[in-house]
N, C-alpha and C. Protein backbone atom coordinates (compact mmCIF):
# COMPACT_ATOMS: atom_id res chain seq x y z
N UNK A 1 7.67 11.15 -19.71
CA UNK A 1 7.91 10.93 -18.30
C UNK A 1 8.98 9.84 -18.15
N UNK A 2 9.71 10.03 -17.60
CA UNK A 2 11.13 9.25 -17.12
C UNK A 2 10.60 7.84 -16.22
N UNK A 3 9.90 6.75 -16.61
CA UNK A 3 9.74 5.83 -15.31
C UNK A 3 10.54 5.65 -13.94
N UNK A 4 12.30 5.77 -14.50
CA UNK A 4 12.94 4.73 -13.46
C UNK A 4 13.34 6.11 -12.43
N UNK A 5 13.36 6.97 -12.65
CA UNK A 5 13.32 8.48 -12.15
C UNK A 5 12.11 8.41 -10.98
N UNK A 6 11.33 8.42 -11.49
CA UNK A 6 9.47 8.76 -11.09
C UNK A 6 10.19 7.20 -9.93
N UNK A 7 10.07 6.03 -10.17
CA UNK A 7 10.21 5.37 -9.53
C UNK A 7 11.05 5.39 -7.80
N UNK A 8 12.15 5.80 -9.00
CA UNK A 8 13.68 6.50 -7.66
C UNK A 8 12.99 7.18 -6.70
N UNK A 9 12.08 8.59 -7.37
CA UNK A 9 11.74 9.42 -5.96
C UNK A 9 10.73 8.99 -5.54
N UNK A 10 9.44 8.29 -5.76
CA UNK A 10 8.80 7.51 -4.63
C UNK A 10 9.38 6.69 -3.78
N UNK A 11 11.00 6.06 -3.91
CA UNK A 11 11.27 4.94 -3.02
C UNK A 11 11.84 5.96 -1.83
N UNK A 12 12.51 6.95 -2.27
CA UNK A 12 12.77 8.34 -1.54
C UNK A 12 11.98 8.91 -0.40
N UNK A 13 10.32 9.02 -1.07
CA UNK A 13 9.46 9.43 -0.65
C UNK A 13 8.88 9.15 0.49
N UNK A 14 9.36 7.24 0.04
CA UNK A 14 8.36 6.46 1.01
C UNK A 14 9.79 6.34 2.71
N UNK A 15 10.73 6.28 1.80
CA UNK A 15 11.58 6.48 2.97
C UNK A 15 11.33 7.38 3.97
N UNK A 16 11.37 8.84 3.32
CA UNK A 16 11.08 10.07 4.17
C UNK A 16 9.78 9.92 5.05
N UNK A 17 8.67 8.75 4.45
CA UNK A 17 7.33 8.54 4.88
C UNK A 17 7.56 7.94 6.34
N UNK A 18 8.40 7.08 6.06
CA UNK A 18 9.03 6.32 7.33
C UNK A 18 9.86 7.11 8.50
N UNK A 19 10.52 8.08 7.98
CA UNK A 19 10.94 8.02 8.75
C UNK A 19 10.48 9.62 9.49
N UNK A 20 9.05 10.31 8.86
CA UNK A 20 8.33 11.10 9.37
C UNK A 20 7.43 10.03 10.37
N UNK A 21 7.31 9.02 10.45
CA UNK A 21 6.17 8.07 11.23
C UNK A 21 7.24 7.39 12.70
N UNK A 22 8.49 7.79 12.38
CA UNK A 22 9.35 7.37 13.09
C UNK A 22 9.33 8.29 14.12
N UNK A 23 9.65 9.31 13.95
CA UNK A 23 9.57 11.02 14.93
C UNK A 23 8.93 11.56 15.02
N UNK A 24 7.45 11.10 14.77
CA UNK A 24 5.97 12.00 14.89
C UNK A 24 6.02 11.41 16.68
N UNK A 25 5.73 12.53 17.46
CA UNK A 25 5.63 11.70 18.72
C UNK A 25 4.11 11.22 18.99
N UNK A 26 4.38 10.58 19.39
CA UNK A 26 2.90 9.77 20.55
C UNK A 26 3.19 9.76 22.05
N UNK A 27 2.03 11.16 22.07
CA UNK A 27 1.89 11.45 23.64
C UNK A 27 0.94 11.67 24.34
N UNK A 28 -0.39 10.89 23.92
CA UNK A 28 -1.37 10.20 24.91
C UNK A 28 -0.82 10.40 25.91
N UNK A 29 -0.76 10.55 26.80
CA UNK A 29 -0.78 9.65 28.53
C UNK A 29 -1.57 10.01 29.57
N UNK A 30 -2.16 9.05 30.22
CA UNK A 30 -3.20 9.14 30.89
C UNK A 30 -3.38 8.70 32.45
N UNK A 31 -3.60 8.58 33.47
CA UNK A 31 -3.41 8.57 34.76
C UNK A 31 -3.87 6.74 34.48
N UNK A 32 -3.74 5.80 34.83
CA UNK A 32 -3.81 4.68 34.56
C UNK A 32 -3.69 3.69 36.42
N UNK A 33 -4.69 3.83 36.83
CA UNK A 33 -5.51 2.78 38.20
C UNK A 33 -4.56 1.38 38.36
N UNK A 34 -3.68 1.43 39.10
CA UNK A 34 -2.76 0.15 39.53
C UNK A 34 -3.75 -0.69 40.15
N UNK A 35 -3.28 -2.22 40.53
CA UNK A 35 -3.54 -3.11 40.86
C UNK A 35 -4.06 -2.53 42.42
N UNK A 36 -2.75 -1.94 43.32
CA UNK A 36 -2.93 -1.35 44.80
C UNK A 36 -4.50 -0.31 44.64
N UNK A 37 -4.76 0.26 43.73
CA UNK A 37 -5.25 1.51 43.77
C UNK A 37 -4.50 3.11 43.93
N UNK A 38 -3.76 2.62 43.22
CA UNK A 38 -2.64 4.12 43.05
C UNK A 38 -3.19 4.09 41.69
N UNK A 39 -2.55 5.86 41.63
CA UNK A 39 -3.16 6.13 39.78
C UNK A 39 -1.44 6.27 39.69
N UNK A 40 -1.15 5.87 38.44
CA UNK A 40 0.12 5.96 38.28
C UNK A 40 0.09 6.56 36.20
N UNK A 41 1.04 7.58 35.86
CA UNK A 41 0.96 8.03 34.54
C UNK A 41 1.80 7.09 33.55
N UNK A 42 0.79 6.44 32.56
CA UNK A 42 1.44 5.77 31.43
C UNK A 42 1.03 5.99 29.79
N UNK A 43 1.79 5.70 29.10
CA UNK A 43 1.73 5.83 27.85
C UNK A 43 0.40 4.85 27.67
N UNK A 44 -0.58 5.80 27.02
CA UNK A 44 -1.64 5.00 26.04
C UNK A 44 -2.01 4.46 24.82
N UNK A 45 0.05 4.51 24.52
CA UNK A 45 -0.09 4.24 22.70
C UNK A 45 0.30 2.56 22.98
N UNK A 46 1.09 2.15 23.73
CA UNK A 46 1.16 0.84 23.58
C UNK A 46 0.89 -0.25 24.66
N UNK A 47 -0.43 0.32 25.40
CA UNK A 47 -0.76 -0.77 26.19
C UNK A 47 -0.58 -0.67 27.78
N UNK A 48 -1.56 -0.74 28.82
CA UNK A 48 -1.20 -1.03 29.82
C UNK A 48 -1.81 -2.27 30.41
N UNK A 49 -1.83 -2.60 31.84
CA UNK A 49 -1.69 -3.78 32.16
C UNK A 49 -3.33 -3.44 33.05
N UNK A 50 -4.52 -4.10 32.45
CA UNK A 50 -5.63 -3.84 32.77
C UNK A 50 -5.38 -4.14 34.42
N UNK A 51 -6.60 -3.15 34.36
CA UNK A 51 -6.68 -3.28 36.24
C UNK A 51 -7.67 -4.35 37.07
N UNK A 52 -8.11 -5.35 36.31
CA UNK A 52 -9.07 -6.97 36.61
C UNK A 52 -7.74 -8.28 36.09
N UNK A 53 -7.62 -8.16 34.96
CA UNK A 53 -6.93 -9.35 34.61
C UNK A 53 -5.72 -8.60 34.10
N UNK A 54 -4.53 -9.36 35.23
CA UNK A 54 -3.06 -8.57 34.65
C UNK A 54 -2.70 -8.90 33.43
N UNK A 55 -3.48 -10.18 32.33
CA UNK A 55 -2.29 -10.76 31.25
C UNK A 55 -2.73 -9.96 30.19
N UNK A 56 -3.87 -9.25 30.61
CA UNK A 56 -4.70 -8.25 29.47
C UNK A 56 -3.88 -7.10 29.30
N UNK A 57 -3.84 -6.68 28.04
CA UNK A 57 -3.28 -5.15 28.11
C UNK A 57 -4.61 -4.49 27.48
N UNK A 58 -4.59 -3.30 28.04
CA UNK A 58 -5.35 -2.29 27.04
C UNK A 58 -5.15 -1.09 26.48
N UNK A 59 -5.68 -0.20 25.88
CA UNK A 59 -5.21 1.18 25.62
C UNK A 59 -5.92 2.44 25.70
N UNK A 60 -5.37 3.29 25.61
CA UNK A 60 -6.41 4.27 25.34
C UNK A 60 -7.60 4.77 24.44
N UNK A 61 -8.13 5.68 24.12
CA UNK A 61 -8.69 6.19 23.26
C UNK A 61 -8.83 5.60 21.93
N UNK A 62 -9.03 4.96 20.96
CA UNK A 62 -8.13 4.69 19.48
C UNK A 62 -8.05 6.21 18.59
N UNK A 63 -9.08 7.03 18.88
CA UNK A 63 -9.03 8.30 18.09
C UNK A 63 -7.87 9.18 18.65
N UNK A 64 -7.50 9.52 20.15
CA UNK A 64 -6.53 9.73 20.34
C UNK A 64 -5.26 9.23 19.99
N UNK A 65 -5.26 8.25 20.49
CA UNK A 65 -4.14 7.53 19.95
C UNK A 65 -3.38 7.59 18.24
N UNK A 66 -4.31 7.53 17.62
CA UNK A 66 -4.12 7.78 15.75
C UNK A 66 -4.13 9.40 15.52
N UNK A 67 -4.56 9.96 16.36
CA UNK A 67 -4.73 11.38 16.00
C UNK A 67 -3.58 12.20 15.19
N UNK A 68 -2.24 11.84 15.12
CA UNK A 68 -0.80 12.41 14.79
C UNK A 68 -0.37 11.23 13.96
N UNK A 69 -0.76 10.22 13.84
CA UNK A 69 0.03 9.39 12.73
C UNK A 69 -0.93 8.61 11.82
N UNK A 70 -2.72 9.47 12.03
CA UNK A 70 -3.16 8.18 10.73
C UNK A 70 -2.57 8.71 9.81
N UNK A 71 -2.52 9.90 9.81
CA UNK A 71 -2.39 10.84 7.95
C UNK A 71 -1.01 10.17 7.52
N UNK A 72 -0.31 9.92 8.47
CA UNK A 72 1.06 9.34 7.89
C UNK A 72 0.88 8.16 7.04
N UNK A 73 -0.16 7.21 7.88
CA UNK A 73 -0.58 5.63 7.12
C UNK A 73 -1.05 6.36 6.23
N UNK A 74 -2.14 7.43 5.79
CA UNK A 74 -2.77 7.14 4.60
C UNK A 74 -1.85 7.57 3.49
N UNK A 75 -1.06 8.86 3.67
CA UNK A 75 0.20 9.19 2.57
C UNK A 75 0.91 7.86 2.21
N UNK A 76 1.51 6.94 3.05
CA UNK A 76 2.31 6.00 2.60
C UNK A 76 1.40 5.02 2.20
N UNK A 77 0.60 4.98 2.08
CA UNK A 77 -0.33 3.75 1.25
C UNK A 77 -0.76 4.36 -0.10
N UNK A 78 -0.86 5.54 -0.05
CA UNK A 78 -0.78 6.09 -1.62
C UNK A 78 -0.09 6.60 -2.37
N UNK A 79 1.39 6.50 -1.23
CA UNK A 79 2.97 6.58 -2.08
C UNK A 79 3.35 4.88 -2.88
N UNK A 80 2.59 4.21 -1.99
CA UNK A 80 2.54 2.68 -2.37
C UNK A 80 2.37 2.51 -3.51
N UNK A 81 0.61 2.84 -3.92
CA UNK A 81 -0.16 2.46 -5.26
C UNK A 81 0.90 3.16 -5.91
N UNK A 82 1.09 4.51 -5.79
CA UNK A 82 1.84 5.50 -6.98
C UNK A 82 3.50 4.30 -7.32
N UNK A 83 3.78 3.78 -6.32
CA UNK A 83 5.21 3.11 -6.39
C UNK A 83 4.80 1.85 -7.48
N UNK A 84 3.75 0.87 -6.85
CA UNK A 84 3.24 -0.37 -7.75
C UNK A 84 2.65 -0.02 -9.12
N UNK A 85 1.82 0.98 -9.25
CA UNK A 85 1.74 1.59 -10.76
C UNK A 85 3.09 1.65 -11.73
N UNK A 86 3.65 2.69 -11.13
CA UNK A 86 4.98 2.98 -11.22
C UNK A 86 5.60 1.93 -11.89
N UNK A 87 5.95 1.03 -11.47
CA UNK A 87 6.48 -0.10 -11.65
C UNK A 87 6.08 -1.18 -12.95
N UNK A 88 4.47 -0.94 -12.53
CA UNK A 88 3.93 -1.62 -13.93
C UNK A 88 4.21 -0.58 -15.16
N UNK A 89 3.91 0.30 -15.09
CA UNK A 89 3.87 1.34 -16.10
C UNK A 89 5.44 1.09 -16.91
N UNK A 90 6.64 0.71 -15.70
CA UNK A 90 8.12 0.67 -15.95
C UNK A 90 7.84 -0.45 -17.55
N UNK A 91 7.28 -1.37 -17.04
CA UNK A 91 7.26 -2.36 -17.89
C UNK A 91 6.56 -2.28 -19.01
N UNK A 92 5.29 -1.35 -19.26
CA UNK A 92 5.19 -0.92 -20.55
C UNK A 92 4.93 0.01 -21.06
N UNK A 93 6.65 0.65 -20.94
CA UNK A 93 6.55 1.52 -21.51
C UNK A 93 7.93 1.05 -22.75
N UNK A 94 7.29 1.57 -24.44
CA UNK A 94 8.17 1.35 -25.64
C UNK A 94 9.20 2.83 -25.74
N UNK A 95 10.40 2.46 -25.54
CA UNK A 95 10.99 3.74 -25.97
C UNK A 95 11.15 4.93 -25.24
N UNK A 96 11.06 4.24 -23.98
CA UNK A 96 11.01 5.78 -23.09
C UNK A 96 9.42 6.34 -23.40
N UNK A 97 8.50 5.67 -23.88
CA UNK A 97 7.07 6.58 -23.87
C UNK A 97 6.16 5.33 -23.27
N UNK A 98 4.91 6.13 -23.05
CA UNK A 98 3.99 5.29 -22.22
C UNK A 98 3.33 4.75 -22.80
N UNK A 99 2.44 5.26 -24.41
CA UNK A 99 1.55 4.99 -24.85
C UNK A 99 0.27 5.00 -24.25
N UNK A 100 -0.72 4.04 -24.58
CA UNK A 100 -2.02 3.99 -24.16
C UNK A 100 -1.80 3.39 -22.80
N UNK A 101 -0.86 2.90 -22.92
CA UNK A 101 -1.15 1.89 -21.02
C UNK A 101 -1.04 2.96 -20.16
N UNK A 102 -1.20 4.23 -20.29
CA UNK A 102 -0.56 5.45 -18.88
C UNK A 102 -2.48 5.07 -18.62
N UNK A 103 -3.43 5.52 -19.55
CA UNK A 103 -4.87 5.38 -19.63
C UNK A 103 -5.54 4.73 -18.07
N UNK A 104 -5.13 3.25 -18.78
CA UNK A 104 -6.09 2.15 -17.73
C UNK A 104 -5.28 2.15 -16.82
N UNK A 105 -4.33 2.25 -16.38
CA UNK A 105 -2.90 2.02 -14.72
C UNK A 105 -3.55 3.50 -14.11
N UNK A 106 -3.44 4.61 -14.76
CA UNK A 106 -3.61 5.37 -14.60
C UNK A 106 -5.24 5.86 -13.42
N UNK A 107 -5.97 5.32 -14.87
CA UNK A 107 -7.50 5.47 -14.19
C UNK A 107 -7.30 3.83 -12.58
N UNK A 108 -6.69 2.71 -13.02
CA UNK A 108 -6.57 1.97 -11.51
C UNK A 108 -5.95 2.70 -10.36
N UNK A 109 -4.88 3.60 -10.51
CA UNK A 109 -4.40 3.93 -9.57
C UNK A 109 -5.28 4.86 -8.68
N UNK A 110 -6.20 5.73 -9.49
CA UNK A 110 -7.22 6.68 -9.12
C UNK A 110 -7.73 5.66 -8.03
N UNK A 111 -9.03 5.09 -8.58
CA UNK A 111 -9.84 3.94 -8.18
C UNK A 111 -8.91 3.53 -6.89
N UNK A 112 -7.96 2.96 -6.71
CA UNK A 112 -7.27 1.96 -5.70
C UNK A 112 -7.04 3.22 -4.39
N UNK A 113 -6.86 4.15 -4.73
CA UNK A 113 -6.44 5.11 -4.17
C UNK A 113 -7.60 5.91 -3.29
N UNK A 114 -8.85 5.94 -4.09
CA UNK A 114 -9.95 6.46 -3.64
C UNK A 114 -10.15 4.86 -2.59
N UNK A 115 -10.35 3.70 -3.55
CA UNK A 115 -10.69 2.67 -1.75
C UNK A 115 -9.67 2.88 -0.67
N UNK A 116 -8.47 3.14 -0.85
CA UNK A 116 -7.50 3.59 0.37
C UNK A 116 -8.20 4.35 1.58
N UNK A 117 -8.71 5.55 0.22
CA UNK A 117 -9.07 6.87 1.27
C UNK A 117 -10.15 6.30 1.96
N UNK A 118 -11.53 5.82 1.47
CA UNK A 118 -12.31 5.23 2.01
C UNK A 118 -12.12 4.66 2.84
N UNK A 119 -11.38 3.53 3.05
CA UNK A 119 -11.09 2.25 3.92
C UNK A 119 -10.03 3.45 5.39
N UNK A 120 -9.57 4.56 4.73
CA UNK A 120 -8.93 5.04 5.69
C UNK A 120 -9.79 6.28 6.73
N UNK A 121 -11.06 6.63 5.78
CA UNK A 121 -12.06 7.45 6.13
C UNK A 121 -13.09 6.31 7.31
N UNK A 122 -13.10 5.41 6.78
CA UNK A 122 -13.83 4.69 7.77
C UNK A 122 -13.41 4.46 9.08
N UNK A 123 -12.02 4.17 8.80
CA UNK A 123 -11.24 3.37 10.01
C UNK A 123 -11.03 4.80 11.06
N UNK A 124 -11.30 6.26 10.71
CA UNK A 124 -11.63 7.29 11.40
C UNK A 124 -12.66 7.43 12.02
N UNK A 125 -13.71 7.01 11.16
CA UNK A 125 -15.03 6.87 12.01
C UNK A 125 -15.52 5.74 13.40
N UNK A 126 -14.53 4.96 12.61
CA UNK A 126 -14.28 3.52 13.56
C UNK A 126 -13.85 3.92 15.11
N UNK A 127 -12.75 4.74 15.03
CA UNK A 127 -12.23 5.11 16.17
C UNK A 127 -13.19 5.95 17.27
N UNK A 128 -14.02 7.08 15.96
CA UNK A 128 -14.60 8.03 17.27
C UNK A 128 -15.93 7.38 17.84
N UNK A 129 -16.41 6.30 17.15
CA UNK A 129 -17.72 5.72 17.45
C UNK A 129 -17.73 4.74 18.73
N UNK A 130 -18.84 4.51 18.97
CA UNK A 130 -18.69 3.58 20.46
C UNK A 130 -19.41 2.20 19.78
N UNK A 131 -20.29 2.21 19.15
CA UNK A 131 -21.14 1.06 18.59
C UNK A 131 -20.44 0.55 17.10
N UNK A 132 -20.43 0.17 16.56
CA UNK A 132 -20.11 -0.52 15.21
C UNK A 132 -20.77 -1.03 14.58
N UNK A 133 -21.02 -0.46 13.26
CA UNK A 133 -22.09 -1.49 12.17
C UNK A 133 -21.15 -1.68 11.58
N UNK A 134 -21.67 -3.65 10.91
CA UNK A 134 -21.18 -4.56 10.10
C UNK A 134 -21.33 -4.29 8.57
N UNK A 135 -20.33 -4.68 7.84
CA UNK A 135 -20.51 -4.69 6.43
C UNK A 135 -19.92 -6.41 5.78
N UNK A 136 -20.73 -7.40 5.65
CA UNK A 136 -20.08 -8.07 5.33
C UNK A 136 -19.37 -9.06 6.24
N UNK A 137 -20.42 -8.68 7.38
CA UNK A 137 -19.73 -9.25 8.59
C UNK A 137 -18.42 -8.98 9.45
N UNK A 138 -17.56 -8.01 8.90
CA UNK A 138 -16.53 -7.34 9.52
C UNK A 138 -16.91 -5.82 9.74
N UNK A 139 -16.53 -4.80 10.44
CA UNK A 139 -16.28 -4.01 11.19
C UNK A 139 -16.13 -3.11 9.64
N UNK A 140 -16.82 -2.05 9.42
CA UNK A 140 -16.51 -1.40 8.17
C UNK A 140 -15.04 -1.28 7.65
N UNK A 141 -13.75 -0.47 8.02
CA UNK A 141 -12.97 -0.90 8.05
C UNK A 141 -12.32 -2.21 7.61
N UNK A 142 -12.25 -3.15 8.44
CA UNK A 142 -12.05 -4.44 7.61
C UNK A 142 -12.57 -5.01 6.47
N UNK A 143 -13.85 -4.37 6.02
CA UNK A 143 -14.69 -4.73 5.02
C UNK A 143 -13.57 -4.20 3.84
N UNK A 144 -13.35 -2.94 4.03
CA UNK A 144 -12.80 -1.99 2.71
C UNK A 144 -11.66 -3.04 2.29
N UNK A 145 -11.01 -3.15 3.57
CA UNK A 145 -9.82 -3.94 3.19
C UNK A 145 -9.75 -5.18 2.67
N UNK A 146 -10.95 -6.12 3.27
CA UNK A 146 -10.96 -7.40 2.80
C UNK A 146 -11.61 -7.13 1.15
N UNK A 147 -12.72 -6.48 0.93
CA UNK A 147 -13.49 -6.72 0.22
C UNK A 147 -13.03 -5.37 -1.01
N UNK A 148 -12.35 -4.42 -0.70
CA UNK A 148 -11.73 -3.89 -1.86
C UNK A 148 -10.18 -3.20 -1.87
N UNK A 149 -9.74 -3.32 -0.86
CA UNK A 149 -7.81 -2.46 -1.07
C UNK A 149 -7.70 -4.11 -1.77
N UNK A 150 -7.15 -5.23 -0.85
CA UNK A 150 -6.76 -6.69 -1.08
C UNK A 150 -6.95 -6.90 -2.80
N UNK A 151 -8.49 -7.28 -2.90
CA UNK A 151 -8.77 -7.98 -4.50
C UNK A 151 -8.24 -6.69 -5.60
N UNK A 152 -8.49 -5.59 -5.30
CA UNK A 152 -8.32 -4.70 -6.34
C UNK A 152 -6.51 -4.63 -6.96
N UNK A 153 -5.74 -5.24 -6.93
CA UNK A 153 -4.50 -5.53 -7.87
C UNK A 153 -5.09 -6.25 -9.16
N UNK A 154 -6.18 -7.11 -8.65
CA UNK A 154 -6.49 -8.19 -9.78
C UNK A 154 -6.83 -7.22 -11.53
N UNK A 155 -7.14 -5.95 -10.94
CA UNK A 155 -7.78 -4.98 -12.35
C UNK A 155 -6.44 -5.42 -13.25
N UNK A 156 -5.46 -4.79 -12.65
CA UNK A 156 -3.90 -4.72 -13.01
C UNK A 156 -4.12 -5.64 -14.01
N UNK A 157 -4.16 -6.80 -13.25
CA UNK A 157 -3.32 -8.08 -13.77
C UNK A 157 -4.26 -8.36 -14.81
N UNK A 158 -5.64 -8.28 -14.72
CA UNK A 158 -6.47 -8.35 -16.12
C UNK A 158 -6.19 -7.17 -16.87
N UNK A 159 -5.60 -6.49 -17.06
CA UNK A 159 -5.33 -4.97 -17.70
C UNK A 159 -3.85 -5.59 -18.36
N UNK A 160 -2.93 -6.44 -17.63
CA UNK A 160 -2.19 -6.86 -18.30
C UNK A 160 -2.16 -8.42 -19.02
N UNK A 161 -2.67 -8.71 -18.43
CA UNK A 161 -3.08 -10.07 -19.38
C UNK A 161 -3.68 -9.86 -20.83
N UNK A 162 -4.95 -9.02 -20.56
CA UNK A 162 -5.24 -8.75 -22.47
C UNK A 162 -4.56 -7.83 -23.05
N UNK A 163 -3.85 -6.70 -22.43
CA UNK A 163 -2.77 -6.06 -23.06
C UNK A 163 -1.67 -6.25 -23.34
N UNK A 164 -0.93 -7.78 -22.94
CA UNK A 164 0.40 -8.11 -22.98
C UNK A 164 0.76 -7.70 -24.02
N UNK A 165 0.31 -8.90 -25.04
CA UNK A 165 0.52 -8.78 -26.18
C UNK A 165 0.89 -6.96 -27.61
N UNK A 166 0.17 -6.39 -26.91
CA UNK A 166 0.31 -4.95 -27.74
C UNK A 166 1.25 -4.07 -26.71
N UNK A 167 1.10 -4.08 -25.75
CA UNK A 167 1.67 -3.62 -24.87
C UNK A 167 3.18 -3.96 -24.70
N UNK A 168 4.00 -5.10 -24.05
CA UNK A 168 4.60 -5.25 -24.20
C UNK A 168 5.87 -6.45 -24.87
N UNK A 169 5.19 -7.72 -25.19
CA UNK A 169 5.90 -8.20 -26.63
C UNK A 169 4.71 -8.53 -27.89
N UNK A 170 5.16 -7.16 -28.61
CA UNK A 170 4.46 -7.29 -29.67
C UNK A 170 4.83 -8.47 -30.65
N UNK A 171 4.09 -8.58 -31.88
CA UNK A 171 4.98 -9.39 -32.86
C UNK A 171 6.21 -8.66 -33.55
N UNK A 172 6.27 -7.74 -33.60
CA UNK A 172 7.74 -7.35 -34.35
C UNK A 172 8.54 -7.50 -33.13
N UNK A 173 8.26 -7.98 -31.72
CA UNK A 173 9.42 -7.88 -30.90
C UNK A 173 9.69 -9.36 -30.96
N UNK A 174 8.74 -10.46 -31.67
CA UNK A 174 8.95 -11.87 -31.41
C UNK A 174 10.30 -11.80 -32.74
N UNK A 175 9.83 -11.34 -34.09
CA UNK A 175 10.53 -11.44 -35.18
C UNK A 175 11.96 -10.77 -34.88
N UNK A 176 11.86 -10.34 -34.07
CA UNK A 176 13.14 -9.27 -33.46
C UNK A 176 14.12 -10.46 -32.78
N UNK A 177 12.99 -11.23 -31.80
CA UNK A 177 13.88 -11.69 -31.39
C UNK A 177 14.07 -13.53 -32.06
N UNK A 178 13.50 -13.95 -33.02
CA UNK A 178 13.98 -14.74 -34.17
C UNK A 178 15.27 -14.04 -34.79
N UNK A 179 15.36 -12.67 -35.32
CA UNK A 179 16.56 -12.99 -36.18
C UNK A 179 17.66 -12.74 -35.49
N UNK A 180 17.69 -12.27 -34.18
CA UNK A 180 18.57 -12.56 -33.40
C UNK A 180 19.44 -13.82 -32.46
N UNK A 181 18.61 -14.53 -32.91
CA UNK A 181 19.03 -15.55 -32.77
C UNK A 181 19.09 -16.68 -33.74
N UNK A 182 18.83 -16.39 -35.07
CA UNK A 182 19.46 -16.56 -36.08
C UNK A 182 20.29 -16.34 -36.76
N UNK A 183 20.86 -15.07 -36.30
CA UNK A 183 22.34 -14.61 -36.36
C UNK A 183 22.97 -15.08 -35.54
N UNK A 184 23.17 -15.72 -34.49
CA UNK A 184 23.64 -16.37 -33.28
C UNK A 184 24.20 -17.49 -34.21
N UNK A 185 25.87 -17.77 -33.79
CA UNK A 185 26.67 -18.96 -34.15
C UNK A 185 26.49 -20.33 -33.93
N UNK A 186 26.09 -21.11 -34.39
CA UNK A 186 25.27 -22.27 -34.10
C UNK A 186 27.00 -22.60 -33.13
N UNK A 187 26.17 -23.26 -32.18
CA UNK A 187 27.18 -24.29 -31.24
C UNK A 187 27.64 -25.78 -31.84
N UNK A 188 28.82 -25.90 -31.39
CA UNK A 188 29.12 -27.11 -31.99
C UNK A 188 29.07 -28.09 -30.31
N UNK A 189 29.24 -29.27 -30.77
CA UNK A 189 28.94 -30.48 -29.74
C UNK A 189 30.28 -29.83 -28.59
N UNK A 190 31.11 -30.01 -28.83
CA UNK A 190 32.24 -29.64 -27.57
C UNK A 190 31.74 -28.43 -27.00
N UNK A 191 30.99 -27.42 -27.16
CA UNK A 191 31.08 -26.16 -26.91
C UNK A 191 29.84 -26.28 -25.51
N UNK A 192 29.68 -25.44 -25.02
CA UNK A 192 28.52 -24.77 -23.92
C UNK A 192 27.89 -24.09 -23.57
């Protein structure tokens, strides 16, 4: 597998992600109760000017409202992981090959990807519900996020911390880079 390739077309991907989230329309709109008592028609994706306290805004529906662009958030959050894998994977890989590190990045990206969906499955349920149970003291939703999208990079970084070493500078890459710089022209005092 080509890393910097694989890399190229996720940044591609995520572009196209953007700019499908750009021209998806949002067209809520809903008859919305003026101050006078006129109903007047406004957009319910970004807020109107409550009808008790003017400095309030509110909105519509939240399930309406997300109805045409969650799927967009959840694709680009798992063009993400695939991009940040990606990236680690860039780094150890020997020779154009992956070795064993495709394994554990591999099985994290799964994992990170499934709390995505979760945290993005909830935040669906979130919307159509009227009541809310707590997890952790936040709103399910926020739970996923605080309590597993956020900490879960840390696998990574313990996946690369005890693998540095075999992974990517082995000892023949230290001795590699000793006699290379033992072939290197010693500097003299005038020089820089």
């Amino acid at each position: 597998m080509n890393i910097p390739w694989l890399i190229f077309a996720l940044l591609l991907a995520l572009c196209a992600i953007l700019g499908i989230a750009f021209v998806t329309p949002q067209d809520p709109y809903g008859e919305v109760e003026q101050e006078d008592g006129t109903m007047q028609r406004e957009s319910l994706n970004h807020g109107y000017a409550h009808n008790k306290y003017v400095s309030m805004k509110q909105s519509g529906p939240g399930a309406e409202r997300a109805e045409k662009t969650l799927w967009v958030a959840w694709v680009f959050g798992v063009v993400q992981i695939l991009f940040f894998v990606s990236c680690l994977l860039l780094g150890a890989s020997r020779h154009g090959k992956l070795g064993p590190a495709k394994v554990p990045f591999a099985v994290g990206a799964v994992i990170h990807i499934c709390i995505l969906s979760a945290l993005y499955l909830s935040y669906r349920g979130f919307l159509a519900e009227d009541t809310h149970t707590l997890f952790g003291s936040f709103p399910k939703p926020t739970a996923w996020m605080i309590y597993g999208v956020w900490p879960f990079p840390i696998y990574f970084l313990i996946v690369y911390y005890i693998q540095f070493d075999k992974w990517h500078f082995t000892d023949d890459d230290q001795k590699r880079l000793d006699e290379l710089l033992a072939s290197r022209p010693k500097a003299t005092s005038g020089d820089h």
